[in-house]
Protein backbone atom coordinates (compact mmCIF):
# COMPACT_ATOMS: atom_id res chain seq x y z
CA UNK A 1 -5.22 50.40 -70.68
CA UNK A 2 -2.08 49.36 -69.51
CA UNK A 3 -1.79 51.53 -66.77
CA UNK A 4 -4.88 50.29 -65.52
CA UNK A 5 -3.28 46.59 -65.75
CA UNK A 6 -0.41 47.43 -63.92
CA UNK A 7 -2.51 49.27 -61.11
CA UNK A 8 -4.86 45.42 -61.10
CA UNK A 9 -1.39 43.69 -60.67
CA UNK A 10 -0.12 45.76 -58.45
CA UNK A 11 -3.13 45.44 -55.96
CA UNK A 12 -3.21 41.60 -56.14
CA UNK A 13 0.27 41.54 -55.38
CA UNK A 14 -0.53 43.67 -52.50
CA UNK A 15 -3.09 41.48 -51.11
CA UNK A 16 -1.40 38.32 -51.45
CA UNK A 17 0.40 38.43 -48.34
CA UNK A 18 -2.88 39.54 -46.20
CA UNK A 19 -4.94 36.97 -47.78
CA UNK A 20 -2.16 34.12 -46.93
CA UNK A 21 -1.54 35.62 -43.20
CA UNK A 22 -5.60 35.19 -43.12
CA UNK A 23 -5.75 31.68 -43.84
CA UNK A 24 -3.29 30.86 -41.12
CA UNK A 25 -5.41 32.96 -38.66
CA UNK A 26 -8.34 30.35 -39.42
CA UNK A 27 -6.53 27.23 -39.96
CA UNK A 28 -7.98 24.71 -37.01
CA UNK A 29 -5.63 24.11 -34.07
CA UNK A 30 -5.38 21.22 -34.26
CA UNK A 31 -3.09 21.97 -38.00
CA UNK A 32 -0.93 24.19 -35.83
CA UNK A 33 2.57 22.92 -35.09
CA UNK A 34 3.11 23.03 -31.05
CA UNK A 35 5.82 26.15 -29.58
CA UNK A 36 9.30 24.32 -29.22
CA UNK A 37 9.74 23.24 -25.35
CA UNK A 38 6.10 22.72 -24.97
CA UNK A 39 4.44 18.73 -24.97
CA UNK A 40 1.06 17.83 -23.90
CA UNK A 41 1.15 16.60 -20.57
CA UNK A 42 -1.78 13.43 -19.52
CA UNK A 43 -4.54 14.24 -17.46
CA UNK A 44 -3.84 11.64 -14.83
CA UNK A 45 0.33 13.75 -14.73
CA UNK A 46 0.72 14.95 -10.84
CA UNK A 47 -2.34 12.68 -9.35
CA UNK A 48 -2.27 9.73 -7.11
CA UNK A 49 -3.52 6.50 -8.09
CA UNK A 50 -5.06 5.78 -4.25
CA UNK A 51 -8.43 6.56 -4.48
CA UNK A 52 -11.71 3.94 -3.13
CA UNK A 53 -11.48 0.45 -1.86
CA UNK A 54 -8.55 -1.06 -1.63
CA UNK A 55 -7.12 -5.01 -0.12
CA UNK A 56 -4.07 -6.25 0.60
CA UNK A 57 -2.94 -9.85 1.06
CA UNK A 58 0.69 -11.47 2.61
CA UNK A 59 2.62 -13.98 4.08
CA UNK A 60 6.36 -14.07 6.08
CA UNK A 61 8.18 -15.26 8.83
CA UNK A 62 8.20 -13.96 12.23
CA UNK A 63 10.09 -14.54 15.17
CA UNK A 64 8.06 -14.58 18.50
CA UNK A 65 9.27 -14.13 21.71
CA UNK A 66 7.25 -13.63 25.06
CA UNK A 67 7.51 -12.26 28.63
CA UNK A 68 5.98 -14.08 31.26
CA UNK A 69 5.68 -10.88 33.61
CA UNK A 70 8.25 -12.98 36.23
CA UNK A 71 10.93 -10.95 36.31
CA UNK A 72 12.66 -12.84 33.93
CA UNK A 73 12.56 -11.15 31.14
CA UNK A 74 11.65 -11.86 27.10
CA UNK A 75 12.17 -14.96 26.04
CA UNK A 76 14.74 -15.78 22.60
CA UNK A 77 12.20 -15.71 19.58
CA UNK A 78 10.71 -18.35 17.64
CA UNK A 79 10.23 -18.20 14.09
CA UNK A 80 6.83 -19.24 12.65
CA UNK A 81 4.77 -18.47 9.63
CA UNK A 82 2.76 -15.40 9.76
CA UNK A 83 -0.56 -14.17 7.34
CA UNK A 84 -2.53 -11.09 6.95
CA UNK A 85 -5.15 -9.33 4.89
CA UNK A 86 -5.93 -6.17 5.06
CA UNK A 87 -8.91 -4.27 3.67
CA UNK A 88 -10.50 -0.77 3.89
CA UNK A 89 -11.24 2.86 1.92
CA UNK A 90 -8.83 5.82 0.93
CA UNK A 91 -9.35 8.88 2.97
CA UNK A 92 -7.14 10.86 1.07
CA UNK A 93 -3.91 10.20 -0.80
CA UNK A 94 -1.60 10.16 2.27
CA UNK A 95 -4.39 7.99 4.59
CA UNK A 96 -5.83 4.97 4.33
CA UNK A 97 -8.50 3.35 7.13
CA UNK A 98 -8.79 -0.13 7.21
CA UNK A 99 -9.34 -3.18 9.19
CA UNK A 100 -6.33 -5.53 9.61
CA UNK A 101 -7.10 -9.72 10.55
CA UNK A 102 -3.31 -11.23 11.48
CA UNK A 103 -1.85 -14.55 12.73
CA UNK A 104 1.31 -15.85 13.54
CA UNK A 105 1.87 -19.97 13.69
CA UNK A 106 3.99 -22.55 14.89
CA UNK A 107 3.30 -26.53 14.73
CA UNK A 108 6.24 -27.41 16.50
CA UNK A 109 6.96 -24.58 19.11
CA UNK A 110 10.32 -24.72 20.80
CA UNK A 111 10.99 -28.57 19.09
CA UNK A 112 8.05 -30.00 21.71
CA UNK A 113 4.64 -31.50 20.79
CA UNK A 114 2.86 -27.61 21.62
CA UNK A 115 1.37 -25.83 19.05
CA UNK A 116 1.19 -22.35 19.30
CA UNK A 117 -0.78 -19.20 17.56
CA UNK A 118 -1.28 -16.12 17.59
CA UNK A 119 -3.79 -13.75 16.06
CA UNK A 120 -5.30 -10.52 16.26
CA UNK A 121 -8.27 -8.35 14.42
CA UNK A 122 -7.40 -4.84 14.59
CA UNK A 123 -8.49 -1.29 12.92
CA UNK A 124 -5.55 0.48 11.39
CA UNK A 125 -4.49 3.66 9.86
CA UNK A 126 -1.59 3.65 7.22
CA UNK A 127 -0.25 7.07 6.89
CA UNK A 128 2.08 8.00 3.46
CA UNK A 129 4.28 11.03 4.49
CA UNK A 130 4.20 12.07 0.22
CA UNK A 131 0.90 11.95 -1.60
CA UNK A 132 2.23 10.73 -4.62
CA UNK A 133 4.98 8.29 -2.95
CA UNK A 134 4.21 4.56 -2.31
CA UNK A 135 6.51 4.74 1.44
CA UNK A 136 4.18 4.18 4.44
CA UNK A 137 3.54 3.89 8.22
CA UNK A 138 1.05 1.73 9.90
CA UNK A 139 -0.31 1.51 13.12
CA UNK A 140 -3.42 0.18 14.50
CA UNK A 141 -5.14 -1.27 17.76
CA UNK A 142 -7.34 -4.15 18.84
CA UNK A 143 -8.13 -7.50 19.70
CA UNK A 144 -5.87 -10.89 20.27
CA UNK A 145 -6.10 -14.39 20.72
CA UNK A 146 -3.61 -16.42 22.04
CA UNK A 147 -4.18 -20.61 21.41
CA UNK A 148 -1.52 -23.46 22.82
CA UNK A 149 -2.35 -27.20 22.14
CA UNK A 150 -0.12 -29.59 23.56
CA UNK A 151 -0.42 -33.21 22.13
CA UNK A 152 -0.02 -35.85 24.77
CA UNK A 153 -0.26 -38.92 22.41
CA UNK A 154 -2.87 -41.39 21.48
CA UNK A 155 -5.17 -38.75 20.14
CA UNK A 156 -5.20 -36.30 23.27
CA UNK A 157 -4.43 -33.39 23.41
CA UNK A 158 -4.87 -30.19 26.29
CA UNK A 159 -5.69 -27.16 25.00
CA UNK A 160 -5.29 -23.16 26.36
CA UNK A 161 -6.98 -20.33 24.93
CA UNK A 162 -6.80 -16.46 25.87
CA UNK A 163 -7.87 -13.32 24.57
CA UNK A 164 -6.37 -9.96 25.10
CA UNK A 165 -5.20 -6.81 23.72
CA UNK A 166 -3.21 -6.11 20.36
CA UNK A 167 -1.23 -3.24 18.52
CA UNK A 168 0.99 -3.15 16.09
CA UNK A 169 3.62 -0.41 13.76
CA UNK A 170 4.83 -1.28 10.53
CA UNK A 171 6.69 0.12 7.86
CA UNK A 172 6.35 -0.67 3.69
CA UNK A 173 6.38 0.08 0.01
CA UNK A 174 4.19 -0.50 -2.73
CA UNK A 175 5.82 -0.91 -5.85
CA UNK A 176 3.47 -0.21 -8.58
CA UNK A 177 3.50 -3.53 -11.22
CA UNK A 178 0.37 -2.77 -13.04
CA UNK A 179 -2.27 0.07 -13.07
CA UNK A 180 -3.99 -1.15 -9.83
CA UNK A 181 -1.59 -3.71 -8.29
CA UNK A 182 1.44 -3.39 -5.92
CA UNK A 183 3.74 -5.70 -4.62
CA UNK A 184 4.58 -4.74 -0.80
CA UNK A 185 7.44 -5.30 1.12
CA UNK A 186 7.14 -4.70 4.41
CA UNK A 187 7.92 -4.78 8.23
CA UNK A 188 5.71 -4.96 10.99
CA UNK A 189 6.19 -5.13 15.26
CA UNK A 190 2.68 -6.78 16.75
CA UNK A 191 2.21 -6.87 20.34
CA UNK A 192 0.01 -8.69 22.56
CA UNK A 193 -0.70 -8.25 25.93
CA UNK A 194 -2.57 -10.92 28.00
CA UNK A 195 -3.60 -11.03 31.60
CA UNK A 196 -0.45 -13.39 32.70
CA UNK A 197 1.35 -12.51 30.17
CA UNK A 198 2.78 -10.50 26.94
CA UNK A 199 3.80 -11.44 23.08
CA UNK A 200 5.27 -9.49 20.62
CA UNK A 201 6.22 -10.52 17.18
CA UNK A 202 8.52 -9.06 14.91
CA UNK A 203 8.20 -10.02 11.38
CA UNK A 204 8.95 -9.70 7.38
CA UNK A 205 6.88 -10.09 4.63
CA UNK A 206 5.57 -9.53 0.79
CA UNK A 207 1.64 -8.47 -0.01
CA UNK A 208 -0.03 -8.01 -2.98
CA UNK A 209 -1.85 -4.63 -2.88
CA UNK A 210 -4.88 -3.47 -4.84
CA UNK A 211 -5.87 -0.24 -5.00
């Protein structure tokens, strides 16, 4: 009789181990403590947040300066107030297709009683060299306007109006402030070219960005 105890004893003893490396086997996963080194990494780790529609709104100063086509030269540049929105879709996460409306403005232009502006409409492409960086290029082509009013007193005034051609390069950053928004700092060249003449503006600004 007590051999056969001992013997029961001696097999539970046995199977203790085995039954304890068994229950580890089938505890859920999610009870498992994680290898050191290794962290769970978010799904949205290594992906850029361009994607779909996206606008962009701005303002700045510009300086403008023209050339008359006489021989003479550009002219010294005169700063105004300059605007632009931007809209379009997200090709991919380094390009972005859009459609660009722009002015540049000046009440008083060269201290006289002419008012002068500028402004173009133009489809653009803005290019970023890293697909998860926020540094771009822009360029884009299309249509100006060129408007002069000169104010003659008493209520009168004689006004010029031209359209033309327009293209323009730029240069920014969007620097991420919330989940979808971007505040942009950038630098853009417009030109303008005209049938008796040719504008180009050179200008610095901040946008808001929404992606």
């Amino acid at each position: 009789m007590r051999t056969r105890l001992f013997a029961i004893l001696a097999l539970l003893m046995m199977a203790s181990p085995v039954t304890a490396r068994a229950q580890d086997d089938d505890r859920p996963p999610k009870d498992r403590q994680p290898s050191p080194g290794l962290r769970e990494v978010p799904e949205h780790t290594g992906r850029s947040h361009r994607r779909g529609f996206w606008l962009s709104t701005g303002f700045g100063v510009g300086g403008e300066s023209f050339d008359a086509r006489d021989g003479l030269g550009w002219s010294h540049a005169e700063s105004g107030a300059v605007a632009a929105l931007k809209l379009g879709g997200t090709v991919s996460p380094h390009l972005l297709l859009g459609a660009e409306l722009s002015g540049w403005w000046d009440p008083y232009y060269m201290n006289t009683n002419l008012d002068r502006s500028l402004g173009s409409l133009m489809g653009i492409v803005q290019w970023y060299p890293a697909a998860l960086g926020d540094f771009w290029l822009r360029g884009g082509v299309g249509f100006a306007h060129s408007e002069d009013r000169q104010y003659l007193g008493w209520g009168s005034a004689v006004q010029w109006q031209q359209d033309g051609m327009a293209f323009a390069f730029g240069l920014g950053y969007d620097a991420r402030v919330g989940r979808a928004v971007s505040l942009t700092p950038l630098l853009d060249l417009t030109g303008h070219s005209y049938s008796d003449h040719q504008e180009r503006i050179l200008s610095l600004g901040l946008a808001v960005t929404f992606h």
